[in-house]
PDB file of N, CA and C in Angstrom:
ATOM      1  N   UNK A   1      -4.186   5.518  14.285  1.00  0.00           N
ATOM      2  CA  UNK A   1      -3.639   4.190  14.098  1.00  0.00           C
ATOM      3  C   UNK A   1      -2.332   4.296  13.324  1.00  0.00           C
ATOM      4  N   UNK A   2      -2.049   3.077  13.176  1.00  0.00           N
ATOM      5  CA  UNK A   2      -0.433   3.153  12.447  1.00  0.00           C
ATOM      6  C   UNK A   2      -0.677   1.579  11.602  1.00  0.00           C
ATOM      7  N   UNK A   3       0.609   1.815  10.654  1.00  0.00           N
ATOM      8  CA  UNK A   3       0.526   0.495   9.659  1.00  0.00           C
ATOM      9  C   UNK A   3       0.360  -1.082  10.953  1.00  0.00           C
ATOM     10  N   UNK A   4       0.036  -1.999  10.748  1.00  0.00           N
ATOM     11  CA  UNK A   4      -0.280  -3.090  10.896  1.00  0.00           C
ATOM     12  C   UNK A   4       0.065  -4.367   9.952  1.00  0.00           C
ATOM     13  N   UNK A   5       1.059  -5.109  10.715  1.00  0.00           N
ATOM     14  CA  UNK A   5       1.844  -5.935  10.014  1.00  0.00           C
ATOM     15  C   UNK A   5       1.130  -7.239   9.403  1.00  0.00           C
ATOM     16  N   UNK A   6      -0.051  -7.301  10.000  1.00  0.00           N
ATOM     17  CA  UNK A   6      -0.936  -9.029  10.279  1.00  0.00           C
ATOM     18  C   UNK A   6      -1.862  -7.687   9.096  1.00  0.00           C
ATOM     19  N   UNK A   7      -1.946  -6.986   8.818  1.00  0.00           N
ATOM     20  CA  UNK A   7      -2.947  -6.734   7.865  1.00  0.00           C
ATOM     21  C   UNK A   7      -2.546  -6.678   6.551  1.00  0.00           C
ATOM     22  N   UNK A   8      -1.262  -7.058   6.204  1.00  0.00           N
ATOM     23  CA  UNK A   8      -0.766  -6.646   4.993  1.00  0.00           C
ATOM     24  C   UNK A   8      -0.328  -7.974   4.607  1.00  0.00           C
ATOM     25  N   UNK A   9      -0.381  -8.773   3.368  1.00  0.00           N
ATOM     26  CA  UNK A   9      -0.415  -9.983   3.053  1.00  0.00           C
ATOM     27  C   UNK A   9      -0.182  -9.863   1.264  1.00  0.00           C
ATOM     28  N   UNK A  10       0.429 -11.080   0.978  1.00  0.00           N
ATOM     29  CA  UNK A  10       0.496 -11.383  -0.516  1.00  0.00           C
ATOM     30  C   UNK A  10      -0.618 -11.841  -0.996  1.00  0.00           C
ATOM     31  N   UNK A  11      -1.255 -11.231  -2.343  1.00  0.00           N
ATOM     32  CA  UNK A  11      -1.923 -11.847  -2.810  1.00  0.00           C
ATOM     33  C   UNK A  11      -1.461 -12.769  -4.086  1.00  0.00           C
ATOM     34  N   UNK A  12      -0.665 -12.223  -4.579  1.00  0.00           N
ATOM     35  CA  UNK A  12       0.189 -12.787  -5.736  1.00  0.00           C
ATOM     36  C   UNK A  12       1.493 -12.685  -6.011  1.00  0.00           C
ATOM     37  N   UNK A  13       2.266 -12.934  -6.687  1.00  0.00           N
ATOM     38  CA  UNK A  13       3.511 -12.831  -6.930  1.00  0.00           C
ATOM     39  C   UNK A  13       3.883 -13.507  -8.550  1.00  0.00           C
ATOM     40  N   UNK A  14       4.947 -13.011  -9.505  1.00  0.00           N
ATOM     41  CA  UNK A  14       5.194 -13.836 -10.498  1.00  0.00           C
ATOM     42  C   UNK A  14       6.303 -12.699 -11.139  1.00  0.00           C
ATOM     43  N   UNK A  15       7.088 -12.899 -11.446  1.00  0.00           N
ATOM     44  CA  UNK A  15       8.199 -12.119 -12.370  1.00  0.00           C
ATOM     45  C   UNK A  15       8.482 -11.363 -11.504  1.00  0.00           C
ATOM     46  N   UNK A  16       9.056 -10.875 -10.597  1.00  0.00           N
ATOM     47  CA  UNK A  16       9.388  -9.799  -9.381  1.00  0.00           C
ATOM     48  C   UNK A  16       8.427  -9.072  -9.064  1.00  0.00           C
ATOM     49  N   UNK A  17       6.990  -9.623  -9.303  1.00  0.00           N
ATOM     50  CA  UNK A  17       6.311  -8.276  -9.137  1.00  0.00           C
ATOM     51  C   UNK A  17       5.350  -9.310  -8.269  1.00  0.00           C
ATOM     52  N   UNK A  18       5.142  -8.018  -6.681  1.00  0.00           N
ATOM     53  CA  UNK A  18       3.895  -8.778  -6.186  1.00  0.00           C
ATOM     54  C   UNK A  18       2.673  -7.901  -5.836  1.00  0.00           C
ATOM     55  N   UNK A  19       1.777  -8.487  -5.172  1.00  0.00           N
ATOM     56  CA  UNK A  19       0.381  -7.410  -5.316  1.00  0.00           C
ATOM     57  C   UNK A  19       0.182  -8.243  -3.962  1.00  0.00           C
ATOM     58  N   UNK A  20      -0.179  -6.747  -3.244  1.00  0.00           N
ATOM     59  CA  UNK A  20      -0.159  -6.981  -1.822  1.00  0.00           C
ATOM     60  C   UNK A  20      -1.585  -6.636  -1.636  1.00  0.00           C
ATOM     61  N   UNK A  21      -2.422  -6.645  -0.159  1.00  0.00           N
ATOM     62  CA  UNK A  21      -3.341  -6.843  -0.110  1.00  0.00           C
ATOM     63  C   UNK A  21      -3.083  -6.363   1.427  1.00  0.00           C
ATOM     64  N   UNK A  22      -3.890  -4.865   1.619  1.00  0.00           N
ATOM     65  CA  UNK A  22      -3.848  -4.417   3.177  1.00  0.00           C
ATOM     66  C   UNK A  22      -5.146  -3.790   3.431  1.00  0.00           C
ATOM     67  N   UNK A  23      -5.550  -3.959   4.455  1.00  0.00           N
ATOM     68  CA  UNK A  23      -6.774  -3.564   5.520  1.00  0.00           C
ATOM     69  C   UNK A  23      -6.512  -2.780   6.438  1.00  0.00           C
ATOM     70  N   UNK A  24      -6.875  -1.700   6.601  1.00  0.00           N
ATOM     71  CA  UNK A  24      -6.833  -0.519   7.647  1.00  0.00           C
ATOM     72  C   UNK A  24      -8.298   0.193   8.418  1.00  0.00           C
ATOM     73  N   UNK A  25      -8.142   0.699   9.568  1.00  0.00           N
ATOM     74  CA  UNK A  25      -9.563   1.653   9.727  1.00  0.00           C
ATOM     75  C   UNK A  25      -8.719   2.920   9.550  1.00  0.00           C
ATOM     76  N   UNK A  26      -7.422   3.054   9.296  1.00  0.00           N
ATOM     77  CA  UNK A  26      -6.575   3.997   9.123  1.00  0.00           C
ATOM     78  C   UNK A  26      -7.545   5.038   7.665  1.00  0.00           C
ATOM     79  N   UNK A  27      -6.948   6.473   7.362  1.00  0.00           N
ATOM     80  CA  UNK A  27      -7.748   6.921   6.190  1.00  0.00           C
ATOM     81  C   UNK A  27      -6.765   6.724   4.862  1.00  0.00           C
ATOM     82  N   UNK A  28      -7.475   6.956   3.668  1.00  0.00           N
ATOM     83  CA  UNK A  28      -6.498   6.651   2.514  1.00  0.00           C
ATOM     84  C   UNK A  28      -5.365   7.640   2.848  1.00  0.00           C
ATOM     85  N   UNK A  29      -5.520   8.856   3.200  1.00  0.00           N
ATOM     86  CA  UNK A  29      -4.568  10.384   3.339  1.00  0.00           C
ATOM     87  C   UNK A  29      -3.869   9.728   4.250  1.00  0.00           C
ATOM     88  N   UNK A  30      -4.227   8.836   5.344  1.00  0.00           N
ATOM     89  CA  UNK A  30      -2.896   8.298   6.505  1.00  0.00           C
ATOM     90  C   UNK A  30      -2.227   7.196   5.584  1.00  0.00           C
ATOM     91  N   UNK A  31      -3.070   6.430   4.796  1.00  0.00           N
ATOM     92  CA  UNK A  31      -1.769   5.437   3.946  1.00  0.00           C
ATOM     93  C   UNK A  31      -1.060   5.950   3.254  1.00  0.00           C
ATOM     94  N   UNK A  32      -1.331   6.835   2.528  1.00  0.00           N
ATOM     95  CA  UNK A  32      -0.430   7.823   1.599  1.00  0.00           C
ATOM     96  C   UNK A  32       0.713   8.377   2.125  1.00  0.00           C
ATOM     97  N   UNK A  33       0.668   8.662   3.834  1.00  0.00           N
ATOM     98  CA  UNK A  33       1.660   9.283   4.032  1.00  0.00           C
ATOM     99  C   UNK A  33       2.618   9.303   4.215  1.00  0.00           C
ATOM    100  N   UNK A  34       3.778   9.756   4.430  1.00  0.00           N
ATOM    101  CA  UNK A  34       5.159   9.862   4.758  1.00  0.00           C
ATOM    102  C   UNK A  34       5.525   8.538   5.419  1.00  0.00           C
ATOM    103  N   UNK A  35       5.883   7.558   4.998  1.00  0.00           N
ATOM    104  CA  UNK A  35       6.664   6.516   5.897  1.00  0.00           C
ATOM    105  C   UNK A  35       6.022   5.899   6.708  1.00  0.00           C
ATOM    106  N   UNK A  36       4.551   5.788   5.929  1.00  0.00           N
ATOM    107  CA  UNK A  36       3.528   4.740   6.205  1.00  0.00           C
ATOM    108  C   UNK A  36       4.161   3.253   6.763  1.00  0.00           C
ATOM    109  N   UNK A  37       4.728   2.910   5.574  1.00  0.00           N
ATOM    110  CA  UNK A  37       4.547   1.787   4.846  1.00  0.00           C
ATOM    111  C   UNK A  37       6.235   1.406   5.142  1.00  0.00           C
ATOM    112  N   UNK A  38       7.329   2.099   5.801  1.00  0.00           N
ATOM    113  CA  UNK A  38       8.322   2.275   5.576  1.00  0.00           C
ATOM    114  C   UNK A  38       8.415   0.714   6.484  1.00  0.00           C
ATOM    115  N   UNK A  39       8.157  -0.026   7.331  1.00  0.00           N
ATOM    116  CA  UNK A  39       8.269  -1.379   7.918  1.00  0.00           C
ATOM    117  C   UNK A  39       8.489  -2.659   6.780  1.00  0.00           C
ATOM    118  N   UNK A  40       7.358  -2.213   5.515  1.00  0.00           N
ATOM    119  CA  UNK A  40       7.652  -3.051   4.357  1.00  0.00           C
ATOM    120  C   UNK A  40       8.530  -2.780   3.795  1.00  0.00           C
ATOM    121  N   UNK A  41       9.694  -1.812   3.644  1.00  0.00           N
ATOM    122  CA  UNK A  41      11.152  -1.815   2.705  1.00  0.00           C
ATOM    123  C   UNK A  41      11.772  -3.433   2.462  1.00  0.00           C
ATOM    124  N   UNK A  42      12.037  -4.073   3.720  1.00  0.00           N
ATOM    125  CA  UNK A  42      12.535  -5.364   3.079  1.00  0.00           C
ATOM    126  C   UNK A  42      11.732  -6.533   1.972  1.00  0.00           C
ATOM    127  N   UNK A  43      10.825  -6.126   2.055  1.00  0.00           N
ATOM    128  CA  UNK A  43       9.754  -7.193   1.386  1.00  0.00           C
ATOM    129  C   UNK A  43       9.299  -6.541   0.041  1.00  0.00           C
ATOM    130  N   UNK A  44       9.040  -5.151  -0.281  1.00  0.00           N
ATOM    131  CA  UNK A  44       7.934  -4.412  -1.287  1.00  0.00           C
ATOM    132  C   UNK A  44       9.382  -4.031  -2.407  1.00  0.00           C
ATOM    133  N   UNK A  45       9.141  -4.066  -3.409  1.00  0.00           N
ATOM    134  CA  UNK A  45       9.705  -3.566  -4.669  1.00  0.00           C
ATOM    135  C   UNK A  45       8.880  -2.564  -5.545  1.00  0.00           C
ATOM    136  N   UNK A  46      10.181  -1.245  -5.766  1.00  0.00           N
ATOM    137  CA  UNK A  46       8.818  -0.129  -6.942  1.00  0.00           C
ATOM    138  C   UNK A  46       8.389  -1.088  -7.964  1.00  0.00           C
ATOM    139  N   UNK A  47       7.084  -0.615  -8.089  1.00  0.00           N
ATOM    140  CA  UNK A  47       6.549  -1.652  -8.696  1.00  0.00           C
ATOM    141  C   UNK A  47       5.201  -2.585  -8.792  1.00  0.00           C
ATOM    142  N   UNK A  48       5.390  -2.777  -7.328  1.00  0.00           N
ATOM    143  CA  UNK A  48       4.608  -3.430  -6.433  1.00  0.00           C
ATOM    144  C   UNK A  48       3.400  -2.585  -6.299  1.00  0.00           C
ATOM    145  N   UNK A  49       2.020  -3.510  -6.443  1.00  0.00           N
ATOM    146  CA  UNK A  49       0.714  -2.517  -5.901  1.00  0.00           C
ATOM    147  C   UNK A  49       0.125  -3.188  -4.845  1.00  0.00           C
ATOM    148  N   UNK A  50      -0.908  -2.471  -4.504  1.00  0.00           N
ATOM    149  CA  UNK A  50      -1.328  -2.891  -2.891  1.00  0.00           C
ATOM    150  C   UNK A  50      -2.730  -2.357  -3.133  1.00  0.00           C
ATOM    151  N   UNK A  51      -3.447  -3.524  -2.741  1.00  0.00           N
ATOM    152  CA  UNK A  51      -5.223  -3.566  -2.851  1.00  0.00           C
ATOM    153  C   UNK A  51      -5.420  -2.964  -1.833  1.00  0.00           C
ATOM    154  N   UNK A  52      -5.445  -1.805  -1.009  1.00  0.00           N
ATOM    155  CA  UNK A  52      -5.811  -1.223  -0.026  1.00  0.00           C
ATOM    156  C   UNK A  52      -7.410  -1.265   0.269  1.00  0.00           C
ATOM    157  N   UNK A  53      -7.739  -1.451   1.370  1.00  0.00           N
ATOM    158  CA  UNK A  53      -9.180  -0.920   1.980  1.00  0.00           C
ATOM    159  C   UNK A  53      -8.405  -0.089   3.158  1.00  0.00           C
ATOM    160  N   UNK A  54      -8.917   1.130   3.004  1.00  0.00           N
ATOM    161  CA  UNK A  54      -8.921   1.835   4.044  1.00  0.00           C
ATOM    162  C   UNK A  54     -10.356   2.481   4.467  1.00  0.00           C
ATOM    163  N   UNK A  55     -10.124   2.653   5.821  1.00  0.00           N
ATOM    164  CA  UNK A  55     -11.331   3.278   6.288  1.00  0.00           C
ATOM    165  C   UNK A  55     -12.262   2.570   6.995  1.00  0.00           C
ATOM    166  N   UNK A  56     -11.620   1.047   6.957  1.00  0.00           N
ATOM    167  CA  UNK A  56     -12.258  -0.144   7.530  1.00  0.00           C
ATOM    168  C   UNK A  56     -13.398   0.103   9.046  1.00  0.00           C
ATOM    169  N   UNK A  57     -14.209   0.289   9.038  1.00  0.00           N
ATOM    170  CA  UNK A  57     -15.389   0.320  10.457  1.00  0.00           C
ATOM    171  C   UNK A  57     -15.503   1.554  10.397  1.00  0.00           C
ATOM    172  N   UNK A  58     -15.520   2.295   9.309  1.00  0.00           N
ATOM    173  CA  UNK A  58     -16.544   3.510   9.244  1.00  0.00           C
ATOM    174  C   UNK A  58     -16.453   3.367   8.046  1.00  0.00           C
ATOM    175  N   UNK A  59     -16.002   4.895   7.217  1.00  0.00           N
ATOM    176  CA  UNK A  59     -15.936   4.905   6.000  1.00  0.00           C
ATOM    177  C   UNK A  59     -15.287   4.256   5.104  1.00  0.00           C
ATOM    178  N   UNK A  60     -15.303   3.231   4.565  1.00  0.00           N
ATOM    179  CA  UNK A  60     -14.599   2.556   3.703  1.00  0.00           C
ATOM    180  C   UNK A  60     -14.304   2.891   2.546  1.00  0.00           C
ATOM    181  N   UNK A  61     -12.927   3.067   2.038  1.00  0.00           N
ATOM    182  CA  UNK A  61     -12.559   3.734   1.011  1.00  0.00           C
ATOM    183  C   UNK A  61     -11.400   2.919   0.298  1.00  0.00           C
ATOM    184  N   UNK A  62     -11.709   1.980  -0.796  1.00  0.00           N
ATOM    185  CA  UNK A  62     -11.193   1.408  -1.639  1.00  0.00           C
ATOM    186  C   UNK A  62     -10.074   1.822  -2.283  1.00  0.00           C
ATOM    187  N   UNK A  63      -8.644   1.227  -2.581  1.00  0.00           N
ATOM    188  CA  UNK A  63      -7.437   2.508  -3.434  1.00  0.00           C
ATOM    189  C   UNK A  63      -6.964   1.279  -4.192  1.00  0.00           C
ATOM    190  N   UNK A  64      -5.981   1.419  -5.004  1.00  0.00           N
ATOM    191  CA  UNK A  64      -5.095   0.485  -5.523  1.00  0.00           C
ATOM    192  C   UNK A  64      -3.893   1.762  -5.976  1.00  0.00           C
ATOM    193  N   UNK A  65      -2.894   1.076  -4.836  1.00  0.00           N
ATOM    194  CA  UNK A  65      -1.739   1.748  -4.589  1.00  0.00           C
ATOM    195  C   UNK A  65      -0.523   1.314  -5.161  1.00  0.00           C
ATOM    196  N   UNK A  66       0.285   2.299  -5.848  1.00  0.00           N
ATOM    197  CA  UNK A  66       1.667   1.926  -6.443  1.00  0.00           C
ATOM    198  C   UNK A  66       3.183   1.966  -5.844  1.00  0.00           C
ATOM    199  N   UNK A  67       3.562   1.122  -5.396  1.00  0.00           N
ATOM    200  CA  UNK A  67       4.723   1.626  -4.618  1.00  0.00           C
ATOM    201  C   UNK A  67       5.373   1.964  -5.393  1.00  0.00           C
ATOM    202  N   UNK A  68       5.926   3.431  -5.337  1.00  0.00           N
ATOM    203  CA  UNK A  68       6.535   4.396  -6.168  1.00  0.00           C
ATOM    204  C   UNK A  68       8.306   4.412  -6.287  1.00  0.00           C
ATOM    205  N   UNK A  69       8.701   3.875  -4.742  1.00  0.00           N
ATOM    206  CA  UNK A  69      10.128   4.142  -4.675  1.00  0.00           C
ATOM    207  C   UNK A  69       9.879   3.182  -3.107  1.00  0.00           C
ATOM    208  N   UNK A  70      11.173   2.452  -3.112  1.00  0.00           N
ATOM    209  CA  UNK A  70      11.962   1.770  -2.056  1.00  0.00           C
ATOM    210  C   UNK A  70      13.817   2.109  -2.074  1.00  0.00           C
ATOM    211  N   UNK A  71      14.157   3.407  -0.467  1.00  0.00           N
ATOM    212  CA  UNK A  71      15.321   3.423  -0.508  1.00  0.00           C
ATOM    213  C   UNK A  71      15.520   3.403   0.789  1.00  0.00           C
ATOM    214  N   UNK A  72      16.434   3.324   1.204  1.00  0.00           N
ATOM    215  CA  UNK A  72      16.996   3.285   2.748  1.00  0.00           C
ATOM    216  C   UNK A  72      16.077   3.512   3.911  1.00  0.00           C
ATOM    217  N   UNK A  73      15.581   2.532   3.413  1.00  0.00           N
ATOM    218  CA  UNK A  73      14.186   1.970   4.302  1.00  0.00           C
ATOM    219  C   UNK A  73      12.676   2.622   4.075  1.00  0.00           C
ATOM    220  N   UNK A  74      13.025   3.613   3.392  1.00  0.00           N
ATOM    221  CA  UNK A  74      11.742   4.246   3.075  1.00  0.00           C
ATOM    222  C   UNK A  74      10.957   3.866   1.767  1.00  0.00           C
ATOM    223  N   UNK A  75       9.758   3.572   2.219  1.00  0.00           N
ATOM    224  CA  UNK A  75       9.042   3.659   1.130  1.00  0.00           C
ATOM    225  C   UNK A  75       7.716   4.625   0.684  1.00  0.00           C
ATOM    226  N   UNK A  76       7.727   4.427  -0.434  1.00  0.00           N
ATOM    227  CA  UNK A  76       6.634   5.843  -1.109  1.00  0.00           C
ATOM    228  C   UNK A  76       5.917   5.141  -1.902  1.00  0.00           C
ATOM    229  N   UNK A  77       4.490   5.326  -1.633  1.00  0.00           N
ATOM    230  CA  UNK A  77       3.069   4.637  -1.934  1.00  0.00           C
ATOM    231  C   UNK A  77       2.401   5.765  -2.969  1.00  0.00           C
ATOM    232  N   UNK A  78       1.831   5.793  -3.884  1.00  0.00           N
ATOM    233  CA  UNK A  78       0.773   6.638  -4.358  1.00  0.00           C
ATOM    234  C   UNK A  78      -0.557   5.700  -4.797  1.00  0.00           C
ATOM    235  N   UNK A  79      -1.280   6.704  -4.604  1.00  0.00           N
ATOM    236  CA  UNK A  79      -2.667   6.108  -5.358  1.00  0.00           C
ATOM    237  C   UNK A  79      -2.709   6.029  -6.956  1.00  0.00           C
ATOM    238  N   UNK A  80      -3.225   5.000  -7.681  1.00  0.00           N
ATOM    239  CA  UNK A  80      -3.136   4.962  -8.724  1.00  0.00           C
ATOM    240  C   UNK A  80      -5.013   5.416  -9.198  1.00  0.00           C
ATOM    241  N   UNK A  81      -4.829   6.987 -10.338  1.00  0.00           N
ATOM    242  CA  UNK A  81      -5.576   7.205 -10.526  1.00  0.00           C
ATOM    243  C   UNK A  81      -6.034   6.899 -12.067  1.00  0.00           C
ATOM    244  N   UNK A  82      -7.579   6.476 -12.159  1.00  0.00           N
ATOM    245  CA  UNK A  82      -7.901   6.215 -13.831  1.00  0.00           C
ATOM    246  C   UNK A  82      -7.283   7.545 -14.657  1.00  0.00           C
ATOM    247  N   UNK A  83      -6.822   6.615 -15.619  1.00  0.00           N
ATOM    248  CA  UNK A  83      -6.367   7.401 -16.762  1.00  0.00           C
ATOM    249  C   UNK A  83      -7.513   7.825 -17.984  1.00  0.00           C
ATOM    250  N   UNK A  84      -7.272   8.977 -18.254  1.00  0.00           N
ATOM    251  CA  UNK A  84      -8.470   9.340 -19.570  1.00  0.00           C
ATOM    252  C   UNK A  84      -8.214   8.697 -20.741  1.00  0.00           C
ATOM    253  N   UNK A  85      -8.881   8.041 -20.843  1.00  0.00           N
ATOM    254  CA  UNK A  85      -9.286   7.515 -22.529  1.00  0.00           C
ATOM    255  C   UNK A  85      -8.800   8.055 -23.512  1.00  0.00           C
TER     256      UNK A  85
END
């Protein structure tokens, strides 16, 4: 599969910062990758996180993703991992 435009939606917005909200059967390792996400450059700011479900109709695998960098059309997603105490 590939990114999907009707699956990716605002959930919030306030001070330049928004929190997006996307659904995939895609895997977390395919959202992560290289120029996933690169269709959202006009809309996403670093900054920006994204409630991901991936894995949708099999394995479902929950992320909350940081968009890391927006440049000449590309964008770069990471997973945001718990921090140690």
């Amino acid at each position: 599969m590939s990114y999907n435009a009707k699956n990716f939606s605002v959930m919030a917005y306030a001070n330049g910062f928004t929190l997006w909200n996307y659904s995939t059967g895609d895997t977390l390792a395919t959202v992560e990758g290289s120029g996933y996400f690169n269709e959202t450059a006009p809309f996403v700011r670093t900054g920006d996180m994204v409630l991901a479900n991936t894995g949708v109709g099999s394995t479902l695998v929950p992320a909350i993703l940081s968009v890391s960098s927006v440049a000449d059309n590309a964008v770069t997603v990471a997973a945001i991992a718990p921090t140690a105490a």
